[in-house]
C-alpha atoms as a PDB file:
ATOM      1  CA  UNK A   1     -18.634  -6.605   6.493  1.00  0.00           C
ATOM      2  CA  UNK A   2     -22.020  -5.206   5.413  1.00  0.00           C
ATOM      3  CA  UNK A   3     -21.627  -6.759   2.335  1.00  0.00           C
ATOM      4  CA  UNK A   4     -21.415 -10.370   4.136  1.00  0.00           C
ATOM      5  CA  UNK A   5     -24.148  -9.383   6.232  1.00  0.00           C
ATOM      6  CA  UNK A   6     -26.596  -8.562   3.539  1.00  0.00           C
ATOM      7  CA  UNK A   7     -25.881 -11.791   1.758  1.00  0.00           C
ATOM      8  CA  UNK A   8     -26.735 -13.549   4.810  1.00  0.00           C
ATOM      9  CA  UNK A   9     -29.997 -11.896   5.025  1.00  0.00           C
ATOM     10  CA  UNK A  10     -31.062 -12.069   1.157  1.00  0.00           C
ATOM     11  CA  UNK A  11     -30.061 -16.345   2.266  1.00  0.00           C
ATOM     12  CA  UNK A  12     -32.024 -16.552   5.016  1.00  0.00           C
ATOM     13  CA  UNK A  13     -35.132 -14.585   2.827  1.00  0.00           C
ATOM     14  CA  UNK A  14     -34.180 -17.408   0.046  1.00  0.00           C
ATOM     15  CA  UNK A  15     -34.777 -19.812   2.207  1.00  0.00           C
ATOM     16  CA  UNK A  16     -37.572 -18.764   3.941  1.00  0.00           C
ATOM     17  CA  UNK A  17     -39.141 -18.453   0.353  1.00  0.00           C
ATOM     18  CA  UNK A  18     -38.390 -21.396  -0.826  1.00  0.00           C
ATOM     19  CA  UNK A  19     -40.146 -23.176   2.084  1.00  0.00           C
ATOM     20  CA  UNK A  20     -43.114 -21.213   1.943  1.00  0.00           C
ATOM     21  CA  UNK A  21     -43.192 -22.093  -2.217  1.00  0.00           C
ATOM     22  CA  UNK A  22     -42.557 -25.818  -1.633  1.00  0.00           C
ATOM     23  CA  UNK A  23     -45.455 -25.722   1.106  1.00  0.00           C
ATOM     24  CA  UNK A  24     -47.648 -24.118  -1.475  1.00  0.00           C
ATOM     25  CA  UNK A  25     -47.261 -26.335  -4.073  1.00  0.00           C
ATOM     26  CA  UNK A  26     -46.163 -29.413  -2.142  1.00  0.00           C
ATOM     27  CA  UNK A  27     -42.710 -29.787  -4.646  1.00  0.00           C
ATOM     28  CA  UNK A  28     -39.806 -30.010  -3.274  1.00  0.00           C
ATOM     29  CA  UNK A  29     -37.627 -28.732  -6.819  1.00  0.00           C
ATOM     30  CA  UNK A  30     -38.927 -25.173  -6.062  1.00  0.00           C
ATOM     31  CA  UNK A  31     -37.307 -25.200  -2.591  1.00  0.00           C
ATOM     32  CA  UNK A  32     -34.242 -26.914  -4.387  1.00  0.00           C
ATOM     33  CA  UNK A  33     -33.922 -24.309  -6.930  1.00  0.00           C
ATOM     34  CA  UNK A  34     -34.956 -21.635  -4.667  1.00  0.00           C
ATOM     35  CA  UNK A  35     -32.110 -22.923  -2.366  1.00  0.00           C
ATOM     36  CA  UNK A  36     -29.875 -23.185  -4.650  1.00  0.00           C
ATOM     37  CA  UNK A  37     -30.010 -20.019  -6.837  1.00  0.00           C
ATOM     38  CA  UNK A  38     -29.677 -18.410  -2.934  1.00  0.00           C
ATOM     39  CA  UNK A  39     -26.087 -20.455  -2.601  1.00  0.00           C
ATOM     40  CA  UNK A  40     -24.820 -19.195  -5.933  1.00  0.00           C
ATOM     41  CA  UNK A  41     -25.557 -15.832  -4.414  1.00  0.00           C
ATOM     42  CA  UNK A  42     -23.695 -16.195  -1.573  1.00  0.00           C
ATOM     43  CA  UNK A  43     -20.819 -17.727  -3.311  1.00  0.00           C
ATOM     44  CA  UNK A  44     -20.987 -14.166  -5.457  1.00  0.00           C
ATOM     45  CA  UNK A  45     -20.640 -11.929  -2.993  1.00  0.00           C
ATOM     46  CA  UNK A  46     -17.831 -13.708  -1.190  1.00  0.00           C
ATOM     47  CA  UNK A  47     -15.595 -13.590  -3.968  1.00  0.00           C
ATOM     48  CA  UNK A  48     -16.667 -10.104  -4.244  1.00  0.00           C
ATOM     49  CA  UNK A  49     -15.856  -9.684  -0.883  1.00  0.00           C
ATOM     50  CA  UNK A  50     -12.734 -11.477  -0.306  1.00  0.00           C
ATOM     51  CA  UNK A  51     -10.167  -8.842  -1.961  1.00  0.00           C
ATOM     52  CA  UNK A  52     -12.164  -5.946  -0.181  1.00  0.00           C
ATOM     53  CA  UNK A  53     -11.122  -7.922   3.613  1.00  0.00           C
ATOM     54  CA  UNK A  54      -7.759  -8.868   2.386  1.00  0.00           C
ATOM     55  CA  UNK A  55      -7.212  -5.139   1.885  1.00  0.00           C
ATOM     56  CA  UNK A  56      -8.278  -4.733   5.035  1.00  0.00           C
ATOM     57  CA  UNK A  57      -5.878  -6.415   6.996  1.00  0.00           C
ATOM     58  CA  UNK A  58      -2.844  -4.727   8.259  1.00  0.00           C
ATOM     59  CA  UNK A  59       0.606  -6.520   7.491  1.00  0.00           C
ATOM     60  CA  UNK A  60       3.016  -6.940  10.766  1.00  0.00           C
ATOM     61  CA  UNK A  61       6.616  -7.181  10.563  1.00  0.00           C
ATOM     62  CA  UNK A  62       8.431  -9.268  12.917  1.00  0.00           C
ATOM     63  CA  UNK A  63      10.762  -7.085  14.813  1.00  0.00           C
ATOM     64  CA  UNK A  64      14.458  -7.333  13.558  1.00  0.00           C
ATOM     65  CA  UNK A  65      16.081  -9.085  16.657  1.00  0.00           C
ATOM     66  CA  UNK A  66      18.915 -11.287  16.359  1.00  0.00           C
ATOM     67  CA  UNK A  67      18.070 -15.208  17.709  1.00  0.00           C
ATOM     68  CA  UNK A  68      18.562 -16.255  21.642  1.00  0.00           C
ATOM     69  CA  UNK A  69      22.103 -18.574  22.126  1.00  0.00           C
ATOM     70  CA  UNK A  70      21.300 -20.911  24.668  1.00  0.00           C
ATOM     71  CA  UNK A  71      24.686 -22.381  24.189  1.00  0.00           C
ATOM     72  CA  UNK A  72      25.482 -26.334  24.336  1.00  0.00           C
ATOM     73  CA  UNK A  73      24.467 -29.130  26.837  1.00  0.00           C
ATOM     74  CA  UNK A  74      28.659 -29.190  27.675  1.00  0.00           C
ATOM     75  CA  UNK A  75      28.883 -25.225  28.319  1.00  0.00           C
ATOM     76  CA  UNK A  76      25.832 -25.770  30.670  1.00  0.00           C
ATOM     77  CA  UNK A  77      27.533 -28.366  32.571  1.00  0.00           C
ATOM     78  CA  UNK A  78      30.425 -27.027  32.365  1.00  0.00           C
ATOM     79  CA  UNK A  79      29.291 -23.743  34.586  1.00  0.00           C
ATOM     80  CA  UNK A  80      27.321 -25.585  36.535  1.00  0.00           C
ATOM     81  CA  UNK A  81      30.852 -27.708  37.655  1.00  0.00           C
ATOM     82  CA  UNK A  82      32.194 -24.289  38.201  1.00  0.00           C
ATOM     83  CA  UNK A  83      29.760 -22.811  40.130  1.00  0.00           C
ATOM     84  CA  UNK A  84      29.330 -25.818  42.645  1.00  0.00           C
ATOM     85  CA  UNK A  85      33.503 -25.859  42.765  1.00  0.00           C
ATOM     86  CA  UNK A  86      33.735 -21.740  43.622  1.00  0.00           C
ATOM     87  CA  UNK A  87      31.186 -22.687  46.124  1.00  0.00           C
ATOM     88  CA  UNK A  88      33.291 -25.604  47.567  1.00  0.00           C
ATOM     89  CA  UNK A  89      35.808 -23.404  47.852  1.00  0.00           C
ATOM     90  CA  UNK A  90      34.118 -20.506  49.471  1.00  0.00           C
ATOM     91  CA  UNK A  91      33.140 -23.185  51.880  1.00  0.00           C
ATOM     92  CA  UNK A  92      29.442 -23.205  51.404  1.00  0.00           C
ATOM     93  CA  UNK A  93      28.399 -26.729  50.355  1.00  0.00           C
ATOM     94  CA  UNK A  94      25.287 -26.829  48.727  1.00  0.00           C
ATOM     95  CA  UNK A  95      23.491 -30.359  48.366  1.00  0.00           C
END
């Protein structure tokens, strides 16, 4: 993360340079090559950067559980006939 953090700064010093440069001389291909050279940078040190975060992160293993049975549309029916029936019988109607 420091690594990140000081490309970011040596950016924002690139581009704060290569403002100050094109103001001097009042050409804008200093600021784009300024700019530029600042990007390449950046691009460096992420790809440097990208293997030391990967590293980083922590695999996770799903936990070994075996998958919920909800059962059919006809077994749900089917115990919901039976439950309203062993209530019939029981005598208590529900509506």
């Amino acid at each position: 993360m420091q690594t990140l953090k000081a490309a970011a700064a040596v950016f924002c010093t690139a581009c704060i340079c290569a403002e100050l440069v094109a103001q001097l001389t009042g050409s804008g291909w200093a600021r784009q090559c300024i700019k530029a050279v600042a990007g390449l940078y950046i691009l460096v040190v992420l790809l440097q950067a990208i293997p030391q975060l990967r590293a980083d992160i922590q695999s996770f293993n799903l936990p070994k559980i075996p998958p919920a049975s909800m059962g059919t549309l006809e077994d749900a029916i089917q115990a919901e006939l039976d439950a309203r029936s062993a209530q019939a019988e029981g005598g208590e109607v529900q509506e």
